[in-house]
N, C-alpha and C. Protein backbone atom coordinates (compact mmCIF):
# COMPACT_ATOMS: atom_id res chain seq x y z
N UNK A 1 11.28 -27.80 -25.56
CA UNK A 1 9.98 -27.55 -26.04
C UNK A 1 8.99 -27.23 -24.96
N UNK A 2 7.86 -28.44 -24.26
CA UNK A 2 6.85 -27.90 -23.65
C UNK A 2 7.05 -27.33 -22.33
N UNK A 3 8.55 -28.01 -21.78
CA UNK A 3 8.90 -28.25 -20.52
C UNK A 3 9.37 -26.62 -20.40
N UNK A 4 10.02 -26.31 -21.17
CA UNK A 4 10.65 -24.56 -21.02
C UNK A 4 9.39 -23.75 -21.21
N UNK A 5 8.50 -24.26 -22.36
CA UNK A 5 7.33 -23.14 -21.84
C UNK A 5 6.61 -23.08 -20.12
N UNK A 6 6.68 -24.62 -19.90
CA UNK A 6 5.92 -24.39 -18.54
C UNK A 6 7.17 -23.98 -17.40
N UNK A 7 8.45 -23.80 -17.33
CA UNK A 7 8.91 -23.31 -16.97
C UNK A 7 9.21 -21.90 -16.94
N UNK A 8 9.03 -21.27 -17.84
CA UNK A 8 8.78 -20.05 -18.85
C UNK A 8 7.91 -18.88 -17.70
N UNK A 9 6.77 -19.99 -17.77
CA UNK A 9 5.30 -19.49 -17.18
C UNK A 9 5.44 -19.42 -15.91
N UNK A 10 5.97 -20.69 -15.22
CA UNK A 10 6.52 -20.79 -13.81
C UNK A 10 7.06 -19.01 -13.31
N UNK A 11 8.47 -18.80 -14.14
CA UNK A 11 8.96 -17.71 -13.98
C UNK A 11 8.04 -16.57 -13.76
N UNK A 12 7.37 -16.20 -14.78
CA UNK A 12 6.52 -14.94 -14.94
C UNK A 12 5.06 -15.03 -13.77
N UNK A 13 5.08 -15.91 -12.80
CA UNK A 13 4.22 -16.20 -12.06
C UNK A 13 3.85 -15.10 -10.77
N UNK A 14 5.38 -14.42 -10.14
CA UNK A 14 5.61 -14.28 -9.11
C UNK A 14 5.20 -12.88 -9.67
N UNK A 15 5.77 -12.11 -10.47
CA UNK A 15 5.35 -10.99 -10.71
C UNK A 15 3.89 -10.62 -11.25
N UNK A 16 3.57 -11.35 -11.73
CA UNK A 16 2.08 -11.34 -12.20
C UNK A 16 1.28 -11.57 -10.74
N UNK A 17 1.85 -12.54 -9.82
CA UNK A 17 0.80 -12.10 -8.67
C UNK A 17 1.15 -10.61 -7.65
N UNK A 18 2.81 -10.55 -7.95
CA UNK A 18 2.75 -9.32 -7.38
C UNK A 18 2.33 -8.09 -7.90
N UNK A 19 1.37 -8.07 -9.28
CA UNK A 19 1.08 -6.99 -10.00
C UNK A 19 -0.32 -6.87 -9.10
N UNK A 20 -1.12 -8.47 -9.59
CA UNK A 20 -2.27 -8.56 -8.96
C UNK A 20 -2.81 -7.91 -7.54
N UNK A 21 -1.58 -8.49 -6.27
CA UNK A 21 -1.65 -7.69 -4.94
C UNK A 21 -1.90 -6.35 -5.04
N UNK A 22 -1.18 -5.87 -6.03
CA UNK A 22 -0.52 -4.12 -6.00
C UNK A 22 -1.80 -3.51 -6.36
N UNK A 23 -2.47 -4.34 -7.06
CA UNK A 23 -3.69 -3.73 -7.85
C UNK A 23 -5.30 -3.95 -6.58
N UNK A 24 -5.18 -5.16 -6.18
CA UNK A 24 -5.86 -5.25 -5.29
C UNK A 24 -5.90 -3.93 -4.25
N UNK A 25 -5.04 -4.21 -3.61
CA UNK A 25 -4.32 -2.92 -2.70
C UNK A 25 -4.91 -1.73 -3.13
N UNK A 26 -4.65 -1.59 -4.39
CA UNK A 26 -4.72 0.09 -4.82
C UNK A 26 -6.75 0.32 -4.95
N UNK A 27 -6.65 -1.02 -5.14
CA UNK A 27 -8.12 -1.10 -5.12
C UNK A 27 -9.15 -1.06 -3.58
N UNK A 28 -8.63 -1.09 -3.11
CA UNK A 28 -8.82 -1.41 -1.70
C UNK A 28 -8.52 0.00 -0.60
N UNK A 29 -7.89 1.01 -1.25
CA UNK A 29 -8.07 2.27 -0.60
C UNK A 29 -8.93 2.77 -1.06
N UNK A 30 -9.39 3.17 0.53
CA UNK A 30 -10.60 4.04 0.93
C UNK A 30 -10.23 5.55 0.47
N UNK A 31 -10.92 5.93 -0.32
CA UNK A 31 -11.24 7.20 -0.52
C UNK A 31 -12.43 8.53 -0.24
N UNK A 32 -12.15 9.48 0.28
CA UNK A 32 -13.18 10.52 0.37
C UNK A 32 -12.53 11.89 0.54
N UNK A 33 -13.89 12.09 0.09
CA UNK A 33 -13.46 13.71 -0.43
C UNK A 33 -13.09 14.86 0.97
N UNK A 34 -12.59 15.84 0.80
CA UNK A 34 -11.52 16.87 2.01
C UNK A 34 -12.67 17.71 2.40
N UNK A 35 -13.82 17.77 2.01
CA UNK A 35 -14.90 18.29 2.76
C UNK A 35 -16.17 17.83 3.37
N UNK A 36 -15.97 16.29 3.40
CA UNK A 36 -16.81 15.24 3.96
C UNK A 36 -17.11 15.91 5.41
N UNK A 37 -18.04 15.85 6.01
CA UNK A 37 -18.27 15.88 7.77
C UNK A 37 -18.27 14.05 8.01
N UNK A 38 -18.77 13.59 6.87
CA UNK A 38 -18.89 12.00 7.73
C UNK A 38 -17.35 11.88 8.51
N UNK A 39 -18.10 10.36 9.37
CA UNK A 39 -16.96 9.85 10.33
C UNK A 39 -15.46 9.35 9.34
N UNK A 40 -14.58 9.60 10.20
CA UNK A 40 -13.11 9.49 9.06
C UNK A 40 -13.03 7.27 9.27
N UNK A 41 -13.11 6.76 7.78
CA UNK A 41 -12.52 5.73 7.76
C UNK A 41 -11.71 5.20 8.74
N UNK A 42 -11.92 3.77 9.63
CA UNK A 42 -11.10 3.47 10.43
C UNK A 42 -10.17 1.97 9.95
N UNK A 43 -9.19 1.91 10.43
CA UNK A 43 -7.90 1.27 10.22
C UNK A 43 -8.74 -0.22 9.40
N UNK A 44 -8.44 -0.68 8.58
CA UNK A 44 -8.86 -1.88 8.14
C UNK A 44 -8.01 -3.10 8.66
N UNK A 45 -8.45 -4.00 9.12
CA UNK A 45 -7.85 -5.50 9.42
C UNK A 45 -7.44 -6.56 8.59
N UNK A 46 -6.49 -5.86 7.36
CA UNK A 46 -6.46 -6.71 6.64
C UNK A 46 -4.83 -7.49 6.69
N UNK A 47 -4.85 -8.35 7.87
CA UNK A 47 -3.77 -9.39 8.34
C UNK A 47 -3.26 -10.02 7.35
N UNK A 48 -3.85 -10.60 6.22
CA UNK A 48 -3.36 -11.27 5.35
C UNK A 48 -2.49 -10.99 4.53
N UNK A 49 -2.42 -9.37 4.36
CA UNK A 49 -1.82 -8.28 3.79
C UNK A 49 -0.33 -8.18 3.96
N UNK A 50 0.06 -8.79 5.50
CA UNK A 50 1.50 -8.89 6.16
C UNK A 50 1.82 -10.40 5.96
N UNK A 51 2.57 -10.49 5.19
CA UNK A 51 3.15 -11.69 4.68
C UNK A 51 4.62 -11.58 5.13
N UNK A 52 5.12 -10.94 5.51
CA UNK A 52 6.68 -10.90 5.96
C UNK A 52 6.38 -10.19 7.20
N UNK A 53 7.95 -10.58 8.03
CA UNK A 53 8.56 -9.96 9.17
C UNK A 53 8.97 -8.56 8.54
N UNK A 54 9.39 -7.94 7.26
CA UNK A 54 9.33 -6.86 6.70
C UNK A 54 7.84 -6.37 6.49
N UNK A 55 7.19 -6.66 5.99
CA UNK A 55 6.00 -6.33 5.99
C UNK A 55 5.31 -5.56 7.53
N UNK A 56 5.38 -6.59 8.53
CA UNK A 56 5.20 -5.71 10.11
C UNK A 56 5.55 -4.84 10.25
N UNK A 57 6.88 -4.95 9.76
CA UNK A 57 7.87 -3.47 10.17
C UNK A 57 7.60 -2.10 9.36
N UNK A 58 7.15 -2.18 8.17
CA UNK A 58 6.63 -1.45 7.77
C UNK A 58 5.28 -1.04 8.29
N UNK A 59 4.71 -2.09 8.02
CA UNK A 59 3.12 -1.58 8.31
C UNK A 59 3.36 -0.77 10.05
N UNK A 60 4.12 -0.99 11.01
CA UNK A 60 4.27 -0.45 12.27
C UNK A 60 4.60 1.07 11.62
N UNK A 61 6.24 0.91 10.98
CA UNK A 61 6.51 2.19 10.56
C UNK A 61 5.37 3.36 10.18
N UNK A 62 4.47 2.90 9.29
CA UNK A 62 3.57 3.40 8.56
C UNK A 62 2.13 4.01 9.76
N UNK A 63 2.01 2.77 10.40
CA UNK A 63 1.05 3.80 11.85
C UNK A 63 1.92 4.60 12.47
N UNK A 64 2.87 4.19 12.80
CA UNK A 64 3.88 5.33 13.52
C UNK A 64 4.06 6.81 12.75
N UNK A 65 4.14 6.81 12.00
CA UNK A 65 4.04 8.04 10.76
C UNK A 65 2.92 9.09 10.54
N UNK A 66 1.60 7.86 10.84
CA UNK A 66 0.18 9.11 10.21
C UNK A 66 0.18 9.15 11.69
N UNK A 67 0.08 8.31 13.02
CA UNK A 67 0.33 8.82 14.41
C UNK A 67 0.37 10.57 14.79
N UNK A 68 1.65 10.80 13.80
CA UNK A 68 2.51 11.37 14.21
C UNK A 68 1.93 13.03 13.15
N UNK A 69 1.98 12.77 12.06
CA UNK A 69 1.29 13.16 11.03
C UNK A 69 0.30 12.94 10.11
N UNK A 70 -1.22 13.67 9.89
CA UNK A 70 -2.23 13.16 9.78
C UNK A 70 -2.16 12.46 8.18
N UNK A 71 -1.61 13.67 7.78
CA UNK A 71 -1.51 13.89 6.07
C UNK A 71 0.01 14.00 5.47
N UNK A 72 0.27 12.73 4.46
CA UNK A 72 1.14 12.54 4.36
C UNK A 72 0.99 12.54 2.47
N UNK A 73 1.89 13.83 1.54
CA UNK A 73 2.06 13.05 0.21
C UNK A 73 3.25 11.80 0.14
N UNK A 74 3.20 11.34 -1.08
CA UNK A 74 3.85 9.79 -1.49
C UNK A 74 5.41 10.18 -1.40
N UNK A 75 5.95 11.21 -1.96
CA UNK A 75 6.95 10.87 -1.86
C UNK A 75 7.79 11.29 -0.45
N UNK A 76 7.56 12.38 0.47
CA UNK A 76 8.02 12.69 1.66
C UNK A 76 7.71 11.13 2.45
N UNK A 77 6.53 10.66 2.64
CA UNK A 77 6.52 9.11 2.82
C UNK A 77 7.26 8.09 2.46
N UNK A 78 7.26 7.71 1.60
CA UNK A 78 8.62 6.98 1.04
C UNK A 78 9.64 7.35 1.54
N UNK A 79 10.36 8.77 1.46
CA UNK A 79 11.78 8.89 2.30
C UNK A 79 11.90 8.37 3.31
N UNK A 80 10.66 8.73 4.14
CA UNK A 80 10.69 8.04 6.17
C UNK A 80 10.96 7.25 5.90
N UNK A 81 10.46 6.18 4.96
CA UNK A 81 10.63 4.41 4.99
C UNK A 81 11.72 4.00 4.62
N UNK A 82 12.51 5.10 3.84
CA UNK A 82 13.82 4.69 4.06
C UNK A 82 14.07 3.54 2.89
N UNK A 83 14.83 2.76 3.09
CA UNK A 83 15.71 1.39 2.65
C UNK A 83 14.47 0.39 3.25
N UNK A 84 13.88 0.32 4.05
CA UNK A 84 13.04 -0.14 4.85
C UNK A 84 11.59 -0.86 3.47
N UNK A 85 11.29 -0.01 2.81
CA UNK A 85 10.47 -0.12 1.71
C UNK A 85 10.61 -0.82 0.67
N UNK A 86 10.33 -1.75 -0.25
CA UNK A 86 10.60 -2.64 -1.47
C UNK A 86 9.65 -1.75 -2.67
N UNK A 87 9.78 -1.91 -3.78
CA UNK A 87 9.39 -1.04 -4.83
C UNK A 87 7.22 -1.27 -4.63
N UNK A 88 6.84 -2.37 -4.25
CA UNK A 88 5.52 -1.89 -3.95
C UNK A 88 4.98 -2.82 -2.57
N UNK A 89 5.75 -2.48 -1.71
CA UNK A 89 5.28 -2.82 -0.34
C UNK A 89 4.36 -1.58 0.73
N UNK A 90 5.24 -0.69 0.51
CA UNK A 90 3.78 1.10 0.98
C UNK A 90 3.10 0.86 0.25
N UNK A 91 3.24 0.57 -1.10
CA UNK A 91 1.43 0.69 -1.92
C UNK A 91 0.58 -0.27 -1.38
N UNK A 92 1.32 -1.82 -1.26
CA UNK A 92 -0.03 -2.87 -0.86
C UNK A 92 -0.36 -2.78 0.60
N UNK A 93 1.25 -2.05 1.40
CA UNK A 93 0.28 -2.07 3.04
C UNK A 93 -0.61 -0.52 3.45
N UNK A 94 -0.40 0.27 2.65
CA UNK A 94 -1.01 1.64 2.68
C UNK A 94 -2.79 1.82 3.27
N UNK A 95 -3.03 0.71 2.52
CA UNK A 95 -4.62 0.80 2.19
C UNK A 95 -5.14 0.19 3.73
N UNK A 96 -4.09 -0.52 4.68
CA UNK A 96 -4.39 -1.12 5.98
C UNK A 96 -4.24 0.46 6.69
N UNK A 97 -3.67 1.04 6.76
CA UNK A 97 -3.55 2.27 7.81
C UNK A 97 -4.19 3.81 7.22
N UNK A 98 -4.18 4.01 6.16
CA UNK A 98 -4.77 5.19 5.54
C UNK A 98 -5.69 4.98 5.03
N UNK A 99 -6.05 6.14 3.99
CA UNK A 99 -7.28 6.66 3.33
C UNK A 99 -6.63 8.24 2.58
N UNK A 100 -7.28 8.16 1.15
CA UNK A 100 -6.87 9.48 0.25
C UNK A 100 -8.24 10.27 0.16
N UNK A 101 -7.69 11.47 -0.14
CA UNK A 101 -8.69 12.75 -0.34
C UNK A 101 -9.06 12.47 -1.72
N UNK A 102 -9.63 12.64 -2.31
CA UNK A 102 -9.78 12.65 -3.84
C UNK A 102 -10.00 13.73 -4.22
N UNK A 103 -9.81 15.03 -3.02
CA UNK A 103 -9.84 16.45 -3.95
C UNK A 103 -8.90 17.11 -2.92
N UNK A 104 -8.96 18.45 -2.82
CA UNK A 104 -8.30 19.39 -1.36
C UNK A 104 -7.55 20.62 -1.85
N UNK A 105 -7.08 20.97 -1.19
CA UNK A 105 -5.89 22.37 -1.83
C UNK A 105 -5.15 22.18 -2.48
N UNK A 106 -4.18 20.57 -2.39
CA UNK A 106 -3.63 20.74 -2.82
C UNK A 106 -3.23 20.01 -4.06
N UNK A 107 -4.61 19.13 -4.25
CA UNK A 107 -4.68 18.87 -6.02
C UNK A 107 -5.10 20.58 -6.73
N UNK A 108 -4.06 20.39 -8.05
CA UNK A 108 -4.14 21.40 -8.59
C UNK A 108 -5.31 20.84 -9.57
């Protein structure tokens, strides 16, 4: 009876906060538009964000990447990361190293 519901709830806990993060996160990228002159968004410090020794490694991967290349779409990104990536770990560490256009050439 009450004990399996609160066990129940227990279960559905972990994903409900990992929805929450994901959403935070997504909430939390900086956006501006591809013909701004203002100064370009700089790297946010959000440490708390890296909760794993995977997590570093990504988030490194991920500066190493826009480093390298300014402008990156989602899925050529994802490939770099490889096996390296969990189904929403680029989305919640993204918002620490980037920033999206919200318009450009190449939204149709």
């Amino acid at each position: 009876g009450h004990e399996q519901e609160e066990e129940e709830e227990e279960a559905a806990a972990p994903e409900e906060t990992q929805e929450t993060e994901l959403e935070q996160a997504l909430q939390a990228m900086r956006s501006v538009r591809f013909d701004d002159e203002g100064p370009v968004p700089e790297e946010s410090k959000g440490g708390k964000s890296l909760r794993s020794r995977q997590d570093y490694k990504i988030h490194e991967k991920l500066r190493e990447l826009f480093a390298k290349r300014q402008v990156w779409l989602q899925g050529p990104l994802e490939k770099q990361l490889g096996k390296m990536e969990d189904d929403t770990a680029m989305m919640r560490l993204l918002p620490l190293v980037a920033y999206q256009f919200t318009d450009g050439p190449w939204i149709g």
